[in-house]
Protein backbone atom coordinates (compact mmCIF):
# COMPACT_ATOMS: atom_id res chain seq x y z
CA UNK A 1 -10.55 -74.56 102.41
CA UNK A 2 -10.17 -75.81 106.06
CA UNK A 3 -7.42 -76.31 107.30
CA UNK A 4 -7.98 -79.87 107.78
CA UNK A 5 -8.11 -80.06 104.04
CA UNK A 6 -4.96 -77.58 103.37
CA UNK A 7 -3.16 -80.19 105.89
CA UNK A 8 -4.23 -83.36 104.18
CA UNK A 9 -3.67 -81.55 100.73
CA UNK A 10 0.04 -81.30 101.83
CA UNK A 11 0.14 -84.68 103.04
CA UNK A 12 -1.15 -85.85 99.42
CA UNK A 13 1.58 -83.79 97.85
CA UNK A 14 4.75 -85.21 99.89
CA UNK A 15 2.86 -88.87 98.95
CA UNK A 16 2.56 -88.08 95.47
CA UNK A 17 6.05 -86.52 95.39
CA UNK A 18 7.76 -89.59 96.58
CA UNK A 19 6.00 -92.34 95.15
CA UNK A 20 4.45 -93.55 98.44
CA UNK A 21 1.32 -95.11 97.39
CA UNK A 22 -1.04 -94.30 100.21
CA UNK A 23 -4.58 -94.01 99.90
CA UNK A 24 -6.08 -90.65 100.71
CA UNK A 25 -8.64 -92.62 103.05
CA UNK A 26 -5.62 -94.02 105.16
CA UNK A 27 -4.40 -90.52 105.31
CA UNK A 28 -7.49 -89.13 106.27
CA UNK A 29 -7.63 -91.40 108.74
CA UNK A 30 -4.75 -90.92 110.18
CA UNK A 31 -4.90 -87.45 109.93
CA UNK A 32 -8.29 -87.63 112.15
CA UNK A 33 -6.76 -89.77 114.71
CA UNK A 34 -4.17 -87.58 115.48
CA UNK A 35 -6.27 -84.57 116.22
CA UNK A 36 -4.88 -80.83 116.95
CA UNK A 37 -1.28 -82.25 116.28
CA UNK A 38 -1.84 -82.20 112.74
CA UNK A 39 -2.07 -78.03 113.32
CA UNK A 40 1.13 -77.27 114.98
CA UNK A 41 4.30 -76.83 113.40
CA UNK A 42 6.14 -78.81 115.81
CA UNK A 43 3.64 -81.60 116.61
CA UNK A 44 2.46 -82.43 113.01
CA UNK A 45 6.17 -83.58 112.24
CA UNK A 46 8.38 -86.69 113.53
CA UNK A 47 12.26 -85.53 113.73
CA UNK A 48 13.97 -88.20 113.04
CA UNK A 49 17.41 -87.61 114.71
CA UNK A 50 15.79 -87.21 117.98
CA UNK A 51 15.61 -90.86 119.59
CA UNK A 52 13.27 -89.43 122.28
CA UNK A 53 11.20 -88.79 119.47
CA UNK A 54 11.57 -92.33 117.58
CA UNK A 55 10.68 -93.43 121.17
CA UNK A 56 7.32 -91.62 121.25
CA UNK A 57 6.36 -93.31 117.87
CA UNK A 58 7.11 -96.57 118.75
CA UNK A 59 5.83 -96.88 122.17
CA UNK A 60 2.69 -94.31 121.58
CA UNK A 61 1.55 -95.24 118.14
CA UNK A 62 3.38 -98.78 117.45
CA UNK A 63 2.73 -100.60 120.48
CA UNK A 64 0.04 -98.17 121.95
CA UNK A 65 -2.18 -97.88 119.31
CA UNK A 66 -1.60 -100.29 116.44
CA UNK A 67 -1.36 -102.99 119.92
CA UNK A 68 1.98 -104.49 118.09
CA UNK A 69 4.67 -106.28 120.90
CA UNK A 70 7.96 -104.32 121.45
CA UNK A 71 10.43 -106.05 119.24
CA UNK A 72 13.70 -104.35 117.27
CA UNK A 73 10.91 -104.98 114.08
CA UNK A 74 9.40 -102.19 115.54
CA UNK A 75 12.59 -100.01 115.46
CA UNK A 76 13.48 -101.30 111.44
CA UNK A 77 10.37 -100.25 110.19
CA UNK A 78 10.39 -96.48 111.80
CA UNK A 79 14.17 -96.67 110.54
CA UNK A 80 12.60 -97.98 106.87
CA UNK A 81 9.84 -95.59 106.82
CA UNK A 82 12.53 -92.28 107.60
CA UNK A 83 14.33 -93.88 104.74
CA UNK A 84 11.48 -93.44 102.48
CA UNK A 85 10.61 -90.41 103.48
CA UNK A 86 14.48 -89.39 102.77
CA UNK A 87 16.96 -88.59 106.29
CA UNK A 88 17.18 -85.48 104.93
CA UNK A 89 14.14 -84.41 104.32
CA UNK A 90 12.99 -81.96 107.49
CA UNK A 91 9.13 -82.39 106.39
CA UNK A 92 8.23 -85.65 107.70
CA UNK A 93 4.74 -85.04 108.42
CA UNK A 94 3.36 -87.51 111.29
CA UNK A 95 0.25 -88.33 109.32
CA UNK A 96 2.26 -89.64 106.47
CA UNK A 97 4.99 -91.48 109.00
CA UNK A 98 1.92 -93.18 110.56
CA UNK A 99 0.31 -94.48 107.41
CA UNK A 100 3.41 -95.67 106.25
CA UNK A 101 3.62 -97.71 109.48
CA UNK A 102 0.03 -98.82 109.33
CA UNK A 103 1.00 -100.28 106.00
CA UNK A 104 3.73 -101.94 107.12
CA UNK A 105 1.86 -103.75 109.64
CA UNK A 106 -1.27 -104.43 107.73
CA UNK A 107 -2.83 -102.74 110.64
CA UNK A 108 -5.39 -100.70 107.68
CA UNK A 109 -8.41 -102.16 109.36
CA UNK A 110 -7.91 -99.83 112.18
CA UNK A 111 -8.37 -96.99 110.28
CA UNK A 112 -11.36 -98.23 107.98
């Protein structure tokens, strides 16, 4: 197995785990777009008690590459999705934070 597919494979599993609906095409997706992060320990998850961080998703992916218009909706629906995903939970993979998102703002027709 690649490790493309071991990644996406844990992706499914956290998804399936908690309920979350997403398609394995969005994750895929996602998972493509965000190229060698998706490898590195560090990279391929979003901490969400580090605002720097929260910053970097909202001005990178939010408003850089789903094209959405800074707005404190922006900063609810990061604060929604880490939620979801459970505060406590230290495995918040980026590809699953980022469909999540896309989902939020209908934005799947980026990804199709």
């Amino acid at each position: 197995m690649s490790k493309f597919a071991e990644a996406i494979e844990t992706y499914k599993e956290q998804v399936a785990e908690l309920g979350l609906g997403i398609s394995e095409d969005l994750l895929t997706a996602v998972a493509k777009g965000l190229g060698p992060s998706i490898y590195n320990a560090d990279s391929s998850k979003v901490s969400s008690s580090d605002p720097e961080e929260l910053a970097r998703v909202k001005n990178n992916f939010l408003i850089g590459k789903l094209g959405l218009t800074d707005s404190p909706a922006l900063d609810a629906a990061i604060d929604e999705v880490v939620e979801k995903l459970g505060s406590s939970n230290r495995n918040k993979y980026r590809a699953v934070v980022y469909a999540l998102l896309v989902i939020k703002f209908g934005k799947e027709d980026l990804y199709a």
